[in-house]
Structure formats: structure tokens, C-alpha cells
PDB file of N, CA and C in Angstrom:
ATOM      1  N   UNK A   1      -4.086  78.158  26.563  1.00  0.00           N
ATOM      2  CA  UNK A   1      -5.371  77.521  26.772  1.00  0.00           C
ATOM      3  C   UNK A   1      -6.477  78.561  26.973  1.00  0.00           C
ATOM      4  N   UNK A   2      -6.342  79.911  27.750  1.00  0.00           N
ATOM      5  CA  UNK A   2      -7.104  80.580  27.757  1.00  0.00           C
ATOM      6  C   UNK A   2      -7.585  80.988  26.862  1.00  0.00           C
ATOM      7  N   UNK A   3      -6.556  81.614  25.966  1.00  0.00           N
ATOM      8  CA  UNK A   3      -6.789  82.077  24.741  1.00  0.00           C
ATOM      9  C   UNK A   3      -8.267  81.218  23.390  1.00  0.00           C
ATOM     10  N   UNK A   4      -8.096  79.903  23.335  1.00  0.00           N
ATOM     11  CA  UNK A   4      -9.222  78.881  22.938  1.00  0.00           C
ATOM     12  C   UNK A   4     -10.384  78.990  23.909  1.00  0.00           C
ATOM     13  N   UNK A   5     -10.356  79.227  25.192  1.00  0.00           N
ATOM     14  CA  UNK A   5     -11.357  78.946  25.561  1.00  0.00           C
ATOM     15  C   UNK A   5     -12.047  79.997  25.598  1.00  0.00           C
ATOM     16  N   UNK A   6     -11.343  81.526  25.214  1.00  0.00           N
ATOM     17  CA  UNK A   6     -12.028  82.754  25.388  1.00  0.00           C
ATOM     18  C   UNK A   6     -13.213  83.043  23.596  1.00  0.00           C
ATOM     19  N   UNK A   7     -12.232  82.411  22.881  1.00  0.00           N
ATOM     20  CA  UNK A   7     -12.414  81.807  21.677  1.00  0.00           C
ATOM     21  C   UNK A   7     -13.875  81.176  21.189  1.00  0.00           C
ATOM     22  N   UNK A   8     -13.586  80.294  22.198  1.00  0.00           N
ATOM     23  CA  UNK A   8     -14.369  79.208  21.960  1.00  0.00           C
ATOM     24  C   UNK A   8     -15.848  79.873  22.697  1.00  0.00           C
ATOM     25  N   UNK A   9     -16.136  80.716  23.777  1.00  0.00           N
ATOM     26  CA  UNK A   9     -16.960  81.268  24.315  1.00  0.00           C
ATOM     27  C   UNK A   9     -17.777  82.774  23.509  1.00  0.00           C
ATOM     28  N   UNK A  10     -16.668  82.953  22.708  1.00  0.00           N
ATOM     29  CA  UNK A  10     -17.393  84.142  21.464  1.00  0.00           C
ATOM     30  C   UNK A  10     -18.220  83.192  20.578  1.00  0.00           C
ATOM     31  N   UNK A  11     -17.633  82.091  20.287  1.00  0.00           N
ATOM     32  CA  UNK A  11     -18.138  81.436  18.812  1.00  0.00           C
ATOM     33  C   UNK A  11     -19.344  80.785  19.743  1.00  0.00           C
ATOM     34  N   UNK A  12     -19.425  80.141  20.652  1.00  0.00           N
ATOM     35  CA  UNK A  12     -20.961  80.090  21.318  1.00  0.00           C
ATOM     36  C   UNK A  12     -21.654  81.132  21.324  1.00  0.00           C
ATOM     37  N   UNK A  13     -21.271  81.904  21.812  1.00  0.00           N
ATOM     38  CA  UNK A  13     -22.139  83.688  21.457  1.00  0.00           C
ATOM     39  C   UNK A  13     -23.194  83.699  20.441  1.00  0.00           C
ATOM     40  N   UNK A  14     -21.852  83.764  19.372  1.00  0.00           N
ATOM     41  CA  UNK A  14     -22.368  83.776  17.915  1.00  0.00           C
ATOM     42  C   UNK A  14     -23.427  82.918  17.529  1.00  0.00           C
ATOM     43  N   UNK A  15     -23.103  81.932  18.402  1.00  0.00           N
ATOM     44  CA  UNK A  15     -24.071  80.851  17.493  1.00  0.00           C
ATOM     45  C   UNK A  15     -25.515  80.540  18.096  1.00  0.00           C
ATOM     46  N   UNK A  16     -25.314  81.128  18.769  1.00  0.00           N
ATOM     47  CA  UNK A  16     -26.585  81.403  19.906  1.00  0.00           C
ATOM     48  C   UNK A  16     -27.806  82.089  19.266  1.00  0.00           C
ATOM     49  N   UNK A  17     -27.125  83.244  19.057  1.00  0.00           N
ATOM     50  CA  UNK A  17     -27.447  84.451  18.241  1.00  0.00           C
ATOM     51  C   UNK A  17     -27.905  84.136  16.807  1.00  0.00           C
ATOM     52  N   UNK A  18     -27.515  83.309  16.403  1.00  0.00           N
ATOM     53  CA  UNK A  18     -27.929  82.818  14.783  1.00  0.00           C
ATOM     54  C   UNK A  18     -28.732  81.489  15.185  1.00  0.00           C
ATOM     55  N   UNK A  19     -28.206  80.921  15.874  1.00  0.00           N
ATOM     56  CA  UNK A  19     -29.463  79.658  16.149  1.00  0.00           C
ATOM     57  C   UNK A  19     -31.139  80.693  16.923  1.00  0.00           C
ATOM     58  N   UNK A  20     -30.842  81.470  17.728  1.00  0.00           N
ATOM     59  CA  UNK A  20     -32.039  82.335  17.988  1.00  0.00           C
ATOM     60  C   UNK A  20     -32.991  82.959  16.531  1.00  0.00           C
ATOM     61  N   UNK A  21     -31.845  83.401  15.867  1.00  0.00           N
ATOM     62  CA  UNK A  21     -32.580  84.162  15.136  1.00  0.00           C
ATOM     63  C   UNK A  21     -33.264  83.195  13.790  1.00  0.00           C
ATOM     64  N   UNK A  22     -32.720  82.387  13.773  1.00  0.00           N
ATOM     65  CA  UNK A  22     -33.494  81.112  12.335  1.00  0.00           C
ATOM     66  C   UNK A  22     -34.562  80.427  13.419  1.00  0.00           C
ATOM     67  N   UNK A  23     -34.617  80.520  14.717  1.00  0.00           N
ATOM     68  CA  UNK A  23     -35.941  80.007  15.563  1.00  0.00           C
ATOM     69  C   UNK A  23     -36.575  80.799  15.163  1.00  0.00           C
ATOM     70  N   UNK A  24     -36.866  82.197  15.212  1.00  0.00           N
ATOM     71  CA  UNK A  24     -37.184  83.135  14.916  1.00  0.00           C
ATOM     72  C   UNK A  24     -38.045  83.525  13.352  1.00  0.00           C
ATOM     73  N   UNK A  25     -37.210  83.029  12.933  1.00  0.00           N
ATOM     74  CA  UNK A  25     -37.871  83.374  11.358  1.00  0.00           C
ATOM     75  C   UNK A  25     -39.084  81.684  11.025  1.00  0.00           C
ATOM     76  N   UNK A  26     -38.111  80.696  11.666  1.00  0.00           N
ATOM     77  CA  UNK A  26     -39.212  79.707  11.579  1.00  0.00           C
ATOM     78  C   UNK A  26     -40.645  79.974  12.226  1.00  0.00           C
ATOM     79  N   UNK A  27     -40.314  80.106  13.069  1.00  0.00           N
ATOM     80  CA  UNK A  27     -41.552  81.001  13.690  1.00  0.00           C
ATOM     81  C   UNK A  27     -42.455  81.891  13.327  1.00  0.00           C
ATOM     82  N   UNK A  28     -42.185  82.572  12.333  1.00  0.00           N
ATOM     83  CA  UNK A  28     -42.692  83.767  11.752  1.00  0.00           C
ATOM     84  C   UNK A  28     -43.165  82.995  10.556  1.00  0.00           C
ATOM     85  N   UNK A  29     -42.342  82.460  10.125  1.00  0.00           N
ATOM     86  CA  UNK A  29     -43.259  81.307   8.557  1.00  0.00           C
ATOM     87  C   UNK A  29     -44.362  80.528   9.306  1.00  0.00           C
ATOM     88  N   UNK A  30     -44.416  80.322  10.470  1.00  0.00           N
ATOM     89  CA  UNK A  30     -45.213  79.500  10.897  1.00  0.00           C
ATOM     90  C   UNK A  30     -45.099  78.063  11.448  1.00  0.00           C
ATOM     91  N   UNK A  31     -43.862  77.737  11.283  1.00  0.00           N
ATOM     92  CA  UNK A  31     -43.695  76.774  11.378  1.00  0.00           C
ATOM     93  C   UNK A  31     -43.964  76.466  13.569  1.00  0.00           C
ATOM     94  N   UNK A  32     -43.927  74.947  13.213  1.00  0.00           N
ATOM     95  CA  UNK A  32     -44.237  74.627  15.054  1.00  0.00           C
ATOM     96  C   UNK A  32     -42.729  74.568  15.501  1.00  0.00           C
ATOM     97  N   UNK A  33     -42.672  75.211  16.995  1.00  0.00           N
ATOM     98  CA  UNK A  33     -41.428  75.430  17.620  1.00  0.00           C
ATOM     99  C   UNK A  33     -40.682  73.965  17.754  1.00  0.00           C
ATOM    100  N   UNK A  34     -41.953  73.165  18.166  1.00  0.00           N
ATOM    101  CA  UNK A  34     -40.972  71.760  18.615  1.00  0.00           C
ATOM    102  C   UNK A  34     -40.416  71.176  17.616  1.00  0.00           C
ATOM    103  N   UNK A  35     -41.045  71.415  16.257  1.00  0.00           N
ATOM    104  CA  UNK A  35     -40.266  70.670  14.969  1.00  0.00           C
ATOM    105  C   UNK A  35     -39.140  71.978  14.995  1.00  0.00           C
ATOM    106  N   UNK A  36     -39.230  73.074  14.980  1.00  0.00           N
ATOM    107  CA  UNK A  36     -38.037  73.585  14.610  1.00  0.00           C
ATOM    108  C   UNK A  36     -37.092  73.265  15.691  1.00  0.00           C
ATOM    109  N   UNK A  37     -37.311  73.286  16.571  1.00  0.00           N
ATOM    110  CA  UNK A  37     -36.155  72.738  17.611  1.00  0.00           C
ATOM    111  C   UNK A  37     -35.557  71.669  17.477  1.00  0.00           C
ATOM    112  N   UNK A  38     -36.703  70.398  16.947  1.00  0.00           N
ATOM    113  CA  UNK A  38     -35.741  68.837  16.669  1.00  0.00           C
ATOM    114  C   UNK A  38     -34.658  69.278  15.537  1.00  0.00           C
ATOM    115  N   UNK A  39     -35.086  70.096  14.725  1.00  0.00           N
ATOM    116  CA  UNK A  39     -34.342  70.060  13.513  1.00  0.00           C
ATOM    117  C   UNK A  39     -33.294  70.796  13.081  1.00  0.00           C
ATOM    118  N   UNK A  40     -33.114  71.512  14.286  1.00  0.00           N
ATOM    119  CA  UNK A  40     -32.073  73.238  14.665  1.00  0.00           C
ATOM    120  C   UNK A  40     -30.543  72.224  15.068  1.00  0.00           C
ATOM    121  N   UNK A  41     -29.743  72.879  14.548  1.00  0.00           N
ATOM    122  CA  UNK A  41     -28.322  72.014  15.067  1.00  0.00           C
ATOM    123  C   UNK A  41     -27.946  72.656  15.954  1.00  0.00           C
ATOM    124  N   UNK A  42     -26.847  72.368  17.217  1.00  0.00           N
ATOM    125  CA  UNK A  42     -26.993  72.852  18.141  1.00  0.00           C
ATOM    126  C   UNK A  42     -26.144  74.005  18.008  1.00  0.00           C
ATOM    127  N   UNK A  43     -26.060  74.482  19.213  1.00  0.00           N
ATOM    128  CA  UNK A  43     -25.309  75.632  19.514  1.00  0.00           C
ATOM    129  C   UNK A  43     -23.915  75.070  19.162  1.00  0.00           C
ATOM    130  N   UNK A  44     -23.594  74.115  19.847  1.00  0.00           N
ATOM    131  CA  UNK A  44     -21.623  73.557  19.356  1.00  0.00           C
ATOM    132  C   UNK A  44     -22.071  73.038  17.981  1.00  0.00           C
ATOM    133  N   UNK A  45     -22.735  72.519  17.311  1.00  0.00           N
ATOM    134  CA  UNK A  45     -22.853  71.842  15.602  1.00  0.00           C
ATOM    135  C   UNK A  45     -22.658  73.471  15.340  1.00  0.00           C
ATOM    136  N   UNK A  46     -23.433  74.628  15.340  1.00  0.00           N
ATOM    137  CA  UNK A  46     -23.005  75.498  14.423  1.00  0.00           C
ATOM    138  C   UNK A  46     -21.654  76.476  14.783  1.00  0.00           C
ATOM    139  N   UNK A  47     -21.046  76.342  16.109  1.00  0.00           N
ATOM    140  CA  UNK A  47     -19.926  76.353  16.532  1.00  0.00           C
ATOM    141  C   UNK A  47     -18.588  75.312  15.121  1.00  0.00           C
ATOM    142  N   UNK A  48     -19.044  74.364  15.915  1.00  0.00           N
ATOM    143  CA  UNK A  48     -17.651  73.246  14.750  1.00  0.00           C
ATOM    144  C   UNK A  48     -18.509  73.313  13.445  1.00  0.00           C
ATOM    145  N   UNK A  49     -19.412  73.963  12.691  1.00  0.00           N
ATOM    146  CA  UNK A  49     -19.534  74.358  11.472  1.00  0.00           C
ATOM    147  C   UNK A  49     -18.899  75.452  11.126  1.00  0.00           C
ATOM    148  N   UNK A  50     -18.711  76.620  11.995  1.00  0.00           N
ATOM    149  CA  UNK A  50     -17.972  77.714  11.824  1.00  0.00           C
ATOM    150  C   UNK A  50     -16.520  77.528  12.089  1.00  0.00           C
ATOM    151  N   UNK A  51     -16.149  76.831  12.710  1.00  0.00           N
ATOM    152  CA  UNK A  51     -14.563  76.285  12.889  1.00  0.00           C
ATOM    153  C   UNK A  51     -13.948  75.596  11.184  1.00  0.00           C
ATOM    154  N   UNK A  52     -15.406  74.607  11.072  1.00  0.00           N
ATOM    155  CA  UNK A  52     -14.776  74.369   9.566  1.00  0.00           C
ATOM    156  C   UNK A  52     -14.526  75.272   9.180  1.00  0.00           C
ATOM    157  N   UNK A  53     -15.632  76.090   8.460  1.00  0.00           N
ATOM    158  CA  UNK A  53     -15.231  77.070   7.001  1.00  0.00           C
ATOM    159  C   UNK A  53     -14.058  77.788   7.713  1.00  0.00           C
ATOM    160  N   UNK A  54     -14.063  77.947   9.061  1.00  0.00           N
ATOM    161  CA  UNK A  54     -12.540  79.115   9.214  1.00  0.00           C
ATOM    162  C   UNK A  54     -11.060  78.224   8.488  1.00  0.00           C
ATOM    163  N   UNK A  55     -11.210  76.641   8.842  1.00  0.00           N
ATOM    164  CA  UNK A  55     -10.018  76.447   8.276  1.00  0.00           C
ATOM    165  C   UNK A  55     -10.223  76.239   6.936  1.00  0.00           C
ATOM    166  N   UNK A  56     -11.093  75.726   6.476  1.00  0.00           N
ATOM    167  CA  UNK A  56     -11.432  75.831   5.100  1.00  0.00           C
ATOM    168  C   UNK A  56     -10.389  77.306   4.454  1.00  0.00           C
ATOM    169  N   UNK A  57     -10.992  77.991   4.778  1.00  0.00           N
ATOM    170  CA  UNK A  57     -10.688  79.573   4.453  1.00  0.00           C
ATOM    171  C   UNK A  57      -9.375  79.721   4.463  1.00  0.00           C
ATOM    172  N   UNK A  58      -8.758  79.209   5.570  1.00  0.00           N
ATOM    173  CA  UNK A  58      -7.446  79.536   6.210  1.00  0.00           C
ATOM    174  C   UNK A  58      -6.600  78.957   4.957  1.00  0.00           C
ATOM    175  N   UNK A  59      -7.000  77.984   4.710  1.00  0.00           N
ATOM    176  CA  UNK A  59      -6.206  77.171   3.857  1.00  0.00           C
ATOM    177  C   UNK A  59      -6.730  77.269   2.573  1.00  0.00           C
ATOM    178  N   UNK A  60      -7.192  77.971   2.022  1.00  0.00           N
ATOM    179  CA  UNK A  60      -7.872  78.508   0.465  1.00  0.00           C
ATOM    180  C   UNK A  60      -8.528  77.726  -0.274  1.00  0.00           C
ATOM    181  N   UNK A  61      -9.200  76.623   0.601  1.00  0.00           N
ATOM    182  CA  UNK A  61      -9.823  75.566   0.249  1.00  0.00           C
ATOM    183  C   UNK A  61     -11.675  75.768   0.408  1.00  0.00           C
ATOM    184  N   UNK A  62     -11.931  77.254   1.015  1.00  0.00           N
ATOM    185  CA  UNK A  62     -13.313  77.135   0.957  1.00  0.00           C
ATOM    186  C   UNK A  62     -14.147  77.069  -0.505  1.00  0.00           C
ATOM    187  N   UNK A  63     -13.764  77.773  -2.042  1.00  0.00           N
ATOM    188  CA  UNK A  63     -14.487  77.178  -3.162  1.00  0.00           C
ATOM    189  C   UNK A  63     -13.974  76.247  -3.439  1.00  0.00           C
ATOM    190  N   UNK A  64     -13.111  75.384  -3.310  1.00  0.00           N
ATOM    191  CA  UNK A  64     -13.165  74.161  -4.049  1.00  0.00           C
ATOM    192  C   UNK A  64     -13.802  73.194  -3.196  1.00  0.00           C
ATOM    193  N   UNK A  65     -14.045  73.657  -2.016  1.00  0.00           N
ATOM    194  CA  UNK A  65     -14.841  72.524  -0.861  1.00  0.00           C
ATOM    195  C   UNK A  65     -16.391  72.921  -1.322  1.00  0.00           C
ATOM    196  N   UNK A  66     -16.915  73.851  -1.310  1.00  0.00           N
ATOM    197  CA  UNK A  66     -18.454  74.487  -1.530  1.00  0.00           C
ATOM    198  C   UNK A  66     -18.853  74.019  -3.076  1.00  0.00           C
ATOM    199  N   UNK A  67     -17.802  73.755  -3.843  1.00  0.00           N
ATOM    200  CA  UNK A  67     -17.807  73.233  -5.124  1.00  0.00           C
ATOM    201  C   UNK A  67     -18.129  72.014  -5.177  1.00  0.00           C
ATOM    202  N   UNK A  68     -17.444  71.413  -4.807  1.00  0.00           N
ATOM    203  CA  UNK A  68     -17.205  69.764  -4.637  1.00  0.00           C
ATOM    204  C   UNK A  68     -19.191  69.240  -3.922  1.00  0.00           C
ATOM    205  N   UNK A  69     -19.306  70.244  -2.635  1.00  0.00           N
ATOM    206  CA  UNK A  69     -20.535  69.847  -2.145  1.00  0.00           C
ATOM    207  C   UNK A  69     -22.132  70.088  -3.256  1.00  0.00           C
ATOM    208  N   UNK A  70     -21.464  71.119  -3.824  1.00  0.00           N
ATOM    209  CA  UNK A  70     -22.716  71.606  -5.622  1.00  0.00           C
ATOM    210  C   UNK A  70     -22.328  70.822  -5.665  1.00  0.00           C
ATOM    211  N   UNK A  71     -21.407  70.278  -6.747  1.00  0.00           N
ATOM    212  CA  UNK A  71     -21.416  69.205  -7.685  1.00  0.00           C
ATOM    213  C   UNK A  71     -22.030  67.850  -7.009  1.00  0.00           C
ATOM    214  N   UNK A  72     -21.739  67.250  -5.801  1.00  0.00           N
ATOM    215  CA  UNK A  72     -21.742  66.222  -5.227  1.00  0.00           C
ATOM    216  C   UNK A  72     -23.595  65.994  -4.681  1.00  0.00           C
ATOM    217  N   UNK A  73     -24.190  67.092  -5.016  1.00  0.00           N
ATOM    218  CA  UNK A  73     -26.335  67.525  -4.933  1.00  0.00           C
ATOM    219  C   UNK A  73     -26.671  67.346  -6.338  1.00  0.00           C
ATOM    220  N   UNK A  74     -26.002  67.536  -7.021  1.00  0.00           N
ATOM    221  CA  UNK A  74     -26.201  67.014  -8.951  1.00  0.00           C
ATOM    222  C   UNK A  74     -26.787  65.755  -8.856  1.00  0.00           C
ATOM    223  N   UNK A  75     -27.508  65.589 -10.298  1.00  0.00           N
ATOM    224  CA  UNK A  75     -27.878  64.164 -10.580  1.00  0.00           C
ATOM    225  C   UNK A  75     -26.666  63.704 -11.740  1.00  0.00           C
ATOM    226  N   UNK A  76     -25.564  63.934 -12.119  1.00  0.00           N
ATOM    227  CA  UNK A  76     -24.682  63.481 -12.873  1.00  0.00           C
ATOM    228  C   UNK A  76     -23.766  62.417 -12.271  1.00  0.00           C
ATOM    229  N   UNK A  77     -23.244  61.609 -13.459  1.00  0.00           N
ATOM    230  CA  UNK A  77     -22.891  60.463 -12.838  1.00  0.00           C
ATOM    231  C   UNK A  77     -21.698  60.745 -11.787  1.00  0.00           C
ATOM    232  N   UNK A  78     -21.096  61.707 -11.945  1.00  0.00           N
ATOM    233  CA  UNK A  78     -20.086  62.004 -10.910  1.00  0.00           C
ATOM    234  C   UNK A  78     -20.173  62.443  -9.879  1.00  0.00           C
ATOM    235  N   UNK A  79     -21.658  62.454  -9.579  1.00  0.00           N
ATOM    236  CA  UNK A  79     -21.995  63.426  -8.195  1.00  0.00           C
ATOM    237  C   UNK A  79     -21.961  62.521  -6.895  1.00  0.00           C
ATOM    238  N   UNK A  80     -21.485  61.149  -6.722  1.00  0.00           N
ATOM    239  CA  UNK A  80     -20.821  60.585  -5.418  1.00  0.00           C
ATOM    240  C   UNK A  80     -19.339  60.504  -5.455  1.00  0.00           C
ATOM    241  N   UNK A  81     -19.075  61.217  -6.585  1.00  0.00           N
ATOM    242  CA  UNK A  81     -17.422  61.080  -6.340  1.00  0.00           C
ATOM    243  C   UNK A  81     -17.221  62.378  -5.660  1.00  0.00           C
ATOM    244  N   UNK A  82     -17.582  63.476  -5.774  1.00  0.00           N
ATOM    245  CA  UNK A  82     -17.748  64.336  -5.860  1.00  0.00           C
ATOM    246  C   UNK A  82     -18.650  64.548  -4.397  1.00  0.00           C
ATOM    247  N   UNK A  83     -19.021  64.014  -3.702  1.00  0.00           N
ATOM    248  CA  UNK A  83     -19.959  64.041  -2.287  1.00  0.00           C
ATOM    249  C   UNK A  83     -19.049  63.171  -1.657  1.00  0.00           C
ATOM    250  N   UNK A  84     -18.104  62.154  -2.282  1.00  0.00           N
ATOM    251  CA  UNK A  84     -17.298  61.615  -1.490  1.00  0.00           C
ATOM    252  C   UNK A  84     -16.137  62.351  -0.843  1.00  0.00           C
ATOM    253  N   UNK A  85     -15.430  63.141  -2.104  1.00  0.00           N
ATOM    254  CA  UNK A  85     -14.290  63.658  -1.435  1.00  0.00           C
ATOM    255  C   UNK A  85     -14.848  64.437  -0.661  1.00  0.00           C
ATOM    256  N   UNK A  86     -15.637  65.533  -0.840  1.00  0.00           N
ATOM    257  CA  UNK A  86     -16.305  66.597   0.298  1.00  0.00           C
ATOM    258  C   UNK A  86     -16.656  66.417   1.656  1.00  0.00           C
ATOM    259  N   UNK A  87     -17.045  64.866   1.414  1.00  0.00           N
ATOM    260  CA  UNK A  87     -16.849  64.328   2.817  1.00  0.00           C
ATOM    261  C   UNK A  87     -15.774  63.724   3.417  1.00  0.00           C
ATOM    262  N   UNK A  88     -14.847  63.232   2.701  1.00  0.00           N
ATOM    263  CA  UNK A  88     -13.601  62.852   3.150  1.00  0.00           C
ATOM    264  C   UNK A  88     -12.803  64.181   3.725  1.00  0.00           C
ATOM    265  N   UNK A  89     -13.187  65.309   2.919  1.00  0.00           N
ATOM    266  CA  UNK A  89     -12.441  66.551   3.580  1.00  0.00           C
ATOM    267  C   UNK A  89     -12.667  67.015   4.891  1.00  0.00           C
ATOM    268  N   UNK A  90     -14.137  66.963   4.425  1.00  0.00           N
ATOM    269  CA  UNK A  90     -14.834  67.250   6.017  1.00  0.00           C
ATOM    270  C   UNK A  90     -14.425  66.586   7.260  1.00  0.00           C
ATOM    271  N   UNK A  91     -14.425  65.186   7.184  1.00  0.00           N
ATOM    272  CA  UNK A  91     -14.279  64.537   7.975  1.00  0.00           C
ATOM    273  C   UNK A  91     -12.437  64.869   8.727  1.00  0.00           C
ATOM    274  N   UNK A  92     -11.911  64.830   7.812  1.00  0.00           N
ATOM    275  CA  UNK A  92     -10.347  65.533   8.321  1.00  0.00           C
ATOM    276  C   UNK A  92     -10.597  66.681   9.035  1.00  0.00           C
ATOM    277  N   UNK A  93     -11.244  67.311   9.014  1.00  0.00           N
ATOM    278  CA  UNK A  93     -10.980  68.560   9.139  1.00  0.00           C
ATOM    279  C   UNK A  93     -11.910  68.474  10.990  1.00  0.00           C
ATOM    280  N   UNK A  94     -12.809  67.996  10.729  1.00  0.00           N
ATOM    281  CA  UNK A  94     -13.652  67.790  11.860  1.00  0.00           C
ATOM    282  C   UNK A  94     -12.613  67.072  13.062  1.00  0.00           C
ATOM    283  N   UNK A  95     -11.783  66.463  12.659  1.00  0.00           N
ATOM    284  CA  UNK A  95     -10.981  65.258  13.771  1.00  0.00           C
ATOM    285  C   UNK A  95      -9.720  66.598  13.599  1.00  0.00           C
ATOM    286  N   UNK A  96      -9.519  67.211  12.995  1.00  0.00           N
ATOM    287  CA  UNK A  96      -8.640  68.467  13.681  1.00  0.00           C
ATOM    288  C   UNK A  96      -9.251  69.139  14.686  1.00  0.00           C
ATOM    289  N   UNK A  97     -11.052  69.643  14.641  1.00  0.00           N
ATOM    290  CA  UNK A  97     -11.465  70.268  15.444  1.00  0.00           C
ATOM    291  C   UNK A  97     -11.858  69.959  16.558  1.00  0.00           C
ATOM    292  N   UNK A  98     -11.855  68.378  16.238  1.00  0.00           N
ATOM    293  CA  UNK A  98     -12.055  67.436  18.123  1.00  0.00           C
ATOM    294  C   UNK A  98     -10.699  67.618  18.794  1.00  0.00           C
ATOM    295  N   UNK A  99      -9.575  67.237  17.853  1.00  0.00           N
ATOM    296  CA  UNK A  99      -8.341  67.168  18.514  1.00  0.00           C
ATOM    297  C   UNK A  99      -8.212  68.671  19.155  1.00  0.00           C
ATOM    298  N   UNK A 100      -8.356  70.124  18.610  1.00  0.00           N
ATOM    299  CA  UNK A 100      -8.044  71.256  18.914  1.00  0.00           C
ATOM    300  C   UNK A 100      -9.450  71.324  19.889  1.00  0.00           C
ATOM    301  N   UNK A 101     -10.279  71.362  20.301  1.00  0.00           N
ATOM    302  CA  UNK A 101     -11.422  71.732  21.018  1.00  0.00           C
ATOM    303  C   UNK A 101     -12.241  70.578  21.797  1.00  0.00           C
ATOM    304  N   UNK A 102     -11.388  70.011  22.383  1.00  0.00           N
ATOM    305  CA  UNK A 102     -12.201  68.330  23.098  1.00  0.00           C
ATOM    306  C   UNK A 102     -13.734  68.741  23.462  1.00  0.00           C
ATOM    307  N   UNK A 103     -13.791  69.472  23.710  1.00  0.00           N
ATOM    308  CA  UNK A 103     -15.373  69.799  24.825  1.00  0.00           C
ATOM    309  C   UNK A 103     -16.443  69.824  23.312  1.00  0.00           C
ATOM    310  N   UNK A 104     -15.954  70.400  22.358  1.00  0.00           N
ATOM    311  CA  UNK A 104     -16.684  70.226  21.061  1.00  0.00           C
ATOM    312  C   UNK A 104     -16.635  68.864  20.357  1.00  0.00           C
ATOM    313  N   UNK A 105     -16.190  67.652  20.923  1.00  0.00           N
ATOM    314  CA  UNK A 105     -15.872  66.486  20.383  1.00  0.00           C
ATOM    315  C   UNK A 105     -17.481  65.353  20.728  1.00  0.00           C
ATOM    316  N   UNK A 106     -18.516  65.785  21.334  1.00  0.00           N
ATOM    317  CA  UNK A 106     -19.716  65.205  20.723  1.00  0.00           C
ATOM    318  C   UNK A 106     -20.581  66.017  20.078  1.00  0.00           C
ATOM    319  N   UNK A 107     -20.263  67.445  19.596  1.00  0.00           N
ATOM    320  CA  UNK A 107     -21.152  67.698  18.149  1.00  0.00           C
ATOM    321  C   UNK A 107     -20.346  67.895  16.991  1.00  0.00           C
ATOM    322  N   UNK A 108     -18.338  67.602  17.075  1.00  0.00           N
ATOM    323  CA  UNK A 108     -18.241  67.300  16.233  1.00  0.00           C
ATOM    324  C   UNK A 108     -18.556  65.736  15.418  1.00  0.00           C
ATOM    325  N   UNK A 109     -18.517  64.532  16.310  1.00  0.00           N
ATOM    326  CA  UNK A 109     -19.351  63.559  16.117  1.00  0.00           C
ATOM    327  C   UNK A 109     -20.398  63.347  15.626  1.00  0.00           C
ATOM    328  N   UNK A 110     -21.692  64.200  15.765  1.00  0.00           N
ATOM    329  CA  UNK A 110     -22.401  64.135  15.473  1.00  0.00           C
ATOM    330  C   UNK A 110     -22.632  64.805  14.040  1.00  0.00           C
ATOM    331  N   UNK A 111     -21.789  65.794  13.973  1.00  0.00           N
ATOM    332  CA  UNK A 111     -22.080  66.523  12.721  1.00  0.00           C
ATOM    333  C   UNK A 111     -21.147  65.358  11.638  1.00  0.00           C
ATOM    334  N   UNK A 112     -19.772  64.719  12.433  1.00  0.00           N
ATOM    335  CA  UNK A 112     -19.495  63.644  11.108  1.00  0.00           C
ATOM    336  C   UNK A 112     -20.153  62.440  10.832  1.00  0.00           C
ATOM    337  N   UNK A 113     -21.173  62.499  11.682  1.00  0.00           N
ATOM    338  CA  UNK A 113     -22.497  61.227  11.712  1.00  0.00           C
ATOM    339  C   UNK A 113     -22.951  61.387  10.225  1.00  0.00           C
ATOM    340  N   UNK A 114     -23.157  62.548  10.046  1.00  0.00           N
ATOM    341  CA  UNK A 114     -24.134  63.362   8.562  1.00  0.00           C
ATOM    342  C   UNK A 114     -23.178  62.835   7.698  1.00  0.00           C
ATOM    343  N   UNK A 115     -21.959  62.603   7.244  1.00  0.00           N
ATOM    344  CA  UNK A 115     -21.075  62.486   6.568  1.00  0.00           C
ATOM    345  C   UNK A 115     -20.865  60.661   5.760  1.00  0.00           C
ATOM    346  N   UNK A 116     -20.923  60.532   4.653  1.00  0.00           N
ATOM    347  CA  UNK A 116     -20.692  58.907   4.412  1.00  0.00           C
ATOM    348  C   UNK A 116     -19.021  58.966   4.034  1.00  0.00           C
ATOM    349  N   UNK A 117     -18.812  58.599   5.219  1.00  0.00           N
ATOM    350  CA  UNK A 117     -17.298  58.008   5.007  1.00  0.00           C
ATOM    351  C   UNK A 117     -17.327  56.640   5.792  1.00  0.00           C
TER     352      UNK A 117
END
């Protein structure tokens, strides 16, 4: 258990650090802080975003997942089949990362909110 939670306290780090620094650049384009803040995902959303692609990765599934999400932004007729499975993947993968990380289980929620399954 330690081991996840020591884990789990780097990947907040990280994401701290990258959510700071895109405040940052919004800022510098000009943009207003309070819209960039409504619109910034949180510190745990880019946490269980980085948990995805790790298993993504793990399991040699990150281009055919990043694929599936291109194809599925197309205007061709296949581009909700194609946004479907990507989200059907996602969504698996997200209910691995609630099950493995409970305390991350309302921004993984929220991030499978984004998802039409």
C-alpha cells in the first residue's frame, strides 16, 4: 500500500507542475485566469489521465487507442464507431484505475463523465 501511495504522491507532483505551467502559458496568451481555471482539469483528472496512457503503454495499446481517438474527430462515416470503441476502452481502463486508486475515484468519474458510453 505504501508503495501506491508514494506513487500516487509523485504523479500529483507532476501534475501540479504541468497544470501550473499551462496556467502559465494561458496567462501569457492572455487569456483571464478565472476562465482558465474553470477549464484546467484537475490535479487528480491529469493524474488518472497519466495512469491511463501508462496502462495504455503497458499493454501496447497506446497507437491503436490515439488512433481510434483521430479517426473517431473525422467527419467520415465511421468516425462514431471509431469514438465509440475509444471510449469503451477508456472507460475500462478508468474503472481499473478507480478500483486500483479509490481516493482518485471522483476525477476518475468525472473524467468518464466526458466519455459517451
Amino acid at each position: 500500500m505504501r508503495g501506491i501511495d508514494a506513487q500516487l504522491a509523485r504523479l500529483r507532483e507532476i501534475a501540479r507542475i504541468e497544470r501550473d505551467v499551462m496556467l502559465e502559458q494561458r496567462g501569457r496568451a492572455g487569456e483571464d485566469p478565472a476562465v482558465s481555471l474553470a477549464d484546467m482539469p484537475s490535479v487528480d483528472q491529469l493524474v488518472v489521465r497519466e495512469l491511463r496512457d501508462e496502462l495504455l503503454d503497458a499493454r501496447g495499446q497506446q497507437a491503436e487507442f490515439l488512433l481510434a481517438r483521430l479517426a473517431g474527430r473525422a467527419s467520415t462515416p465511421d468516425a462514431p464507431v471509431h469514438r465509440g470503441n475509444a471510449d469503451r476502452v477508456e472507460f475500462e481502463l478508468l474503472r481499473e484505475i478507480a478500483e486500483a486508486y479509490p481516493e482518485l475515484a471522483e476525477a476518475v468519474w468525472e473524467t468518464a463523465g466526458e466519455l459517451a458510453v
